[in-house]
N, C-alpha and C. Protein backbone atom coordinates (compact mmCIF):
# COMPACT_ATOMS: atom_id res chain seq x y z
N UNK A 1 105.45 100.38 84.51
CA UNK A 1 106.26 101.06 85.49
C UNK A 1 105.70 102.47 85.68
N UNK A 2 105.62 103.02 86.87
CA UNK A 2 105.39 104.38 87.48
C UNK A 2 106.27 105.41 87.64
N UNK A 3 106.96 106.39 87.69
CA UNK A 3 108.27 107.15 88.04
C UNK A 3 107.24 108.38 88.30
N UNK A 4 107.85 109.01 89.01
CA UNK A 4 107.67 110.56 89.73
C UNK A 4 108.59 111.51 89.43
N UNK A 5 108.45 112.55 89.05
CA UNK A 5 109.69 113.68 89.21
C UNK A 5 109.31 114.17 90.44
N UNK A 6 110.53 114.33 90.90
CA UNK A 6 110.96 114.38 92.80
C UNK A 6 111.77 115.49 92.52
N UNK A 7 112.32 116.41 93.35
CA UNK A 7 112.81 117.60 93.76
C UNK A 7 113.54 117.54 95.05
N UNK A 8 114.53 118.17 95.30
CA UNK A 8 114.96 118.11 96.86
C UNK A 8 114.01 118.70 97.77
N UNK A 9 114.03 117.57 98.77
CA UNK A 9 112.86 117.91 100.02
C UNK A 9 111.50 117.17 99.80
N UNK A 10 111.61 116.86 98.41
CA UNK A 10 110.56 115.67 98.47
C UNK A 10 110.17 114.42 99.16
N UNK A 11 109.19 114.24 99.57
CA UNK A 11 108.79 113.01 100.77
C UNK A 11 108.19 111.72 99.84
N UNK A 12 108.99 110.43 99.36
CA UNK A 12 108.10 109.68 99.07
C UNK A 12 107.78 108.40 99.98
N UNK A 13 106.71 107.90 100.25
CA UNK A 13 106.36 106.97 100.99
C UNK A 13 105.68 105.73 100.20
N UNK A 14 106.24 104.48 100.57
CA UNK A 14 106.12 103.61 99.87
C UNK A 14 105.91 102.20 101.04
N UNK A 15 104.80 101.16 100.39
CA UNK A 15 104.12 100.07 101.55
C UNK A 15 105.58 99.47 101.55
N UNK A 16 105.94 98.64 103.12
CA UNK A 16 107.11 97.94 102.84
C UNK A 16 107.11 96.93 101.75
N UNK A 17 105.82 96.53 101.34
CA UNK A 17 106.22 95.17 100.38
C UNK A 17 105.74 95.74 99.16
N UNK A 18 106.02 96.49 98.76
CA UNK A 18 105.90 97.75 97.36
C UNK A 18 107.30 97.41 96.73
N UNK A 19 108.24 96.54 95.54
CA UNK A 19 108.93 96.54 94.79
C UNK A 19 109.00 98.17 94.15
N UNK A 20 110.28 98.70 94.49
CA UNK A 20 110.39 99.59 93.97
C UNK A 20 111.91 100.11 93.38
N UNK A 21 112.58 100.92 92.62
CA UNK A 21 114.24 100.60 92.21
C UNK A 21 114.23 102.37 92.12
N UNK A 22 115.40 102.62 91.26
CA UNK A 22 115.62 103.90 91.29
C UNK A 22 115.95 104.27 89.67
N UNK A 23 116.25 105.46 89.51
CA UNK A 23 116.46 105.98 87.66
C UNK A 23 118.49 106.00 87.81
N UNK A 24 118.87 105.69 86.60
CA UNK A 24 120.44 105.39 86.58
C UNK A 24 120.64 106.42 87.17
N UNK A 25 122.23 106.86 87.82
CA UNK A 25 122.94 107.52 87.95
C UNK A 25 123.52 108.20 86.66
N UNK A 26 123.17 109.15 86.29
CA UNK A 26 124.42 109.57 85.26
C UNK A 26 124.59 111.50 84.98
N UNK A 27 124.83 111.85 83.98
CA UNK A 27 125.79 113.02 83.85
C UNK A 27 124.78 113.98 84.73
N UNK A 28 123.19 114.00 83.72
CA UNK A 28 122.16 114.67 83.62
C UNK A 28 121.67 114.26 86.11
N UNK A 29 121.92 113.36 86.32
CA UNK A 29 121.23 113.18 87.68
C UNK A 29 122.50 112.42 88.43
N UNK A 30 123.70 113.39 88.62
CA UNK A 30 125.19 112.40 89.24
C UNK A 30 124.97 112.04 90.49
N UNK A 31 123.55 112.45 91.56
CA UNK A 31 123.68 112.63 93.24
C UNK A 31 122.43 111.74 93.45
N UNK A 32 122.44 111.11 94.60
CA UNK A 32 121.25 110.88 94.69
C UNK A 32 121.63 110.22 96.82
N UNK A 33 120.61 111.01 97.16
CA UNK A 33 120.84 111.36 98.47
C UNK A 33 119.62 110.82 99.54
N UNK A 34 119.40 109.74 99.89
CA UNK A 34 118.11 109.40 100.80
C UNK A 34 118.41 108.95 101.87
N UNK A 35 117.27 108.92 102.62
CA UNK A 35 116.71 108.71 104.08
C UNK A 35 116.04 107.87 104.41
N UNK A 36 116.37 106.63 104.77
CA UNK A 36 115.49 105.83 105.27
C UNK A 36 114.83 105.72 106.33
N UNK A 37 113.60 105.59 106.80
CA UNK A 37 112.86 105.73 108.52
C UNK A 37 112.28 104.81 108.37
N UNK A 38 111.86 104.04 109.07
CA UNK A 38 111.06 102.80 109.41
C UNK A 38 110.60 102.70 110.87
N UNK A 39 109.80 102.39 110.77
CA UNK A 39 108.68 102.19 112.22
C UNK A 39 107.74 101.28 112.67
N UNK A 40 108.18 100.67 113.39
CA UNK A 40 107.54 99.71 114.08
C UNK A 40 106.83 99.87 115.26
N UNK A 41 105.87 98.84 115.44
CA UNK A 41 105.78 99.36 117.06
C UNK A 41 106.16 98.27 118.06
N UNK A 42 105.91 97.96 119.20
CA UNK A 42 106.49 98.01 120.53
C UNK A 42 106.09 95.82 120.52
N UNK A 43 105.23 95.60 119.39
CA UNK A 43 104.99 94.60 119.73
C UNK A 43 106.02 93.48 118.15
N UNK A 44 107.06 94.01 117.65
CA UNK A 44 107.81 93.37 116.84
C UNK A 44 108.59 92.62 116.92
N UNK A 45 109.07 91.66 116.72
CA UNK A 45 109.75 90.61 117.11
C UNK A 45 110.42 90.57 115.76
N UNK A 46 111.99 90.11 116.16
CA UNK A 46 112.85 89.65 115.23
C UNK A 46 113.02 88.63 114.13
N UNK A 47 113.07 88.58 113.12
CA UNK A 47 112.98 87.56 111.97
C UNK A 47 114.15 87.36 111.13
N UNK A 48 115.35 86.83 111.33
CA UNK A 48 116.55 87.47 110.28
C UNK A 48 115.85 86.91 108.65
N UNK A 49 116.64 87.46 108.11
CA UNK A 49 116.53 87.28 106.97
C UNK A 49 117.88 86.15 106.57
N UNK A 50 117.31 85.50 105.20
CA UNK A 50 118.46 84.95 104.44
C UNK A 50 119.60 85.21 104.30
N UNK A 51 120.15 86.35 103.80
CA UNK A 51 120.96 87.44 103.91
C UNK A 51 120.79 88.97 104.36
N UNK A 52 121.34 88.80 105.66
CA UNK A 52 121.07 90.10 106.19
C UNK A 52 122.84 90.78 107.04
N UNK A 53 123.38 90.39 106.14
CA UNK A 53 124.76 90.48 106.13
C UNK A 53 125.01 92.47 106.11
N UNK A 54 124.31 92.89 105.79
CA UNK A 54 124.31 94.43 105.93
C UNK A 54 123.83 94.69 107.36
N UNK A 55 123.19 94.10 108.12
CA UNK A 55 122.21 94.38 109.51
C UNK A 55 123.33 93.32 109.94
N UNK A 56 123.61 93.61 111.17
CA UNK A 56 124.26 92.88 112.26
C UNK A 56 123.72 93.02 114.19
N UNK A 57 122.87 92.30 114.28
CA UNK A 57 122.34 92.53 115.25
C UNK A 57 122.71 91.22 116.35
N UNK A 58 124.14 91.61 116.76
CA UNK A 58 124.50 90.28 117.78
C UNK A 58 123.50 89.92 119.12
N UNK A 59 123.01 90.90 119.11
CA UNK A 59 122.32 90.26 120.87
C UNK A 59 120.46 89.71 120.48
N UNK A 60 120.37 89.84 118.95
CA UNK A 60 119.09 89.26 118.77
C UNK A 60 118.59 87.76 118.43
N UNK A 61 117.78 87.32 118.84
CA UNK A 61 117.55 85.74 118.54
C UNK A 61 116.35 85.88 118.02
N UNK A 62 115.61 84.36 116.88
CA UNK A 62 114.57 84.69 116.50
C UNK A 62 113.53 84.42 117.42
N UNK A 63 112.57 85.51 117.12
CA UNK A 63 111.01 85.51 118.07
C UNK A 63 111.25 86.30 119.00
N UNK A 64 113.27 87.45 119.35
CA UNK A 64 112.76 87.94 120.28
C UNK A 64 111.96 89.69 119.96
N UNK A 65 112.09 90.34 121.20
CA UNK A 65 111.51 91.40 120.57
C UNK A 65 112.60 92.51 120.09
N UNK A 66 112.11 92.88 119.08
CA UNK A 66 113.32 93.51 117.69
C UNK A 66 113.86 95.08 118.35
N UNK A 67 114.73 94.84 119.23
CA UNK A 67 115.70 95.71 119.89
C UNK A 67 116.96 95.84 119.47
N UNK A 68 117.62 97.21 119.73
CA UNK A 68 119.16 97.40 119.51
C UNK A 68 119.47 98.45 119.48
N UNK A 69 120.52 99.10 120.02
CA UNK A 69 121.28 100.20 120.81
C UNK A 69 121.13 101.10 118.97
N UNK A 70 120.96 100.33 117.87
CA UNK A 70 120.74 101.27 116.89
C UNK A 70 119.65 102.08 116.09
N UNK A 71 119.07 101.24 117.06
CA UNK A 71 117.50 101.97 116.90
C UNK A 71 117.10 103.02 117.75
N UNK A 72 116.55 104.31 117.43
CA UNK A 72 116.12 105.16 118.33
C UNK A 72 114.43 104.98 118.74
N UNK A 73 114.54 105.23 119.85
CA UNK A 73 112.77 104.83 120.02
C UNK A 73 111.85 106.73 120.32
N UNK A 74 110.88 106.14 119.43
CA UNK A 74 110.23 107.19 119.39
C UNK A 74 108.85 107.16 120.32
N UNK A 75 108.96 108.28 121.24
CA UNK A 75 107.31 107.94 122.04
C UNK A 75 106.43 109.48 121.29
């Protein structure tokens, strides 16, 4: 296993298919505060997952292209 000491304002970037977890919660580290961004581009198409019961994307079908009023698009 690898671990980093991180600081607030720290940037870590990690491949999407990189297994990665976090250090317990406890007295010594009670907060733990992140940001997720993800980026795709223009040619992605939708795939649900097995359980994707956290993501709810009613107007998507599979194969189409991976849209939704909750995504912001970046040019």
């Amino acid at each position: 296993m690898v671990s980093f000491d991180t600081e607030p304002g720290d940037v870590v970037v990690m491949h999407p298919y990189c297994l990665h977890g976090r250090a317990p919660i406890d007295a010594q580290t009670p907060d733990r505060h992140t940001l997720v961004v993800r980026f795709f581009g223009d040619d992605a198409t939708y795939s649900p997952l097995p359980r994707n019961d956290w993501l709810q994307l009613e107007s998507q079908v599979p194969g189409a292209p991976f849209r939704s009023a909750s995504f912001v698009q970046l040019r």
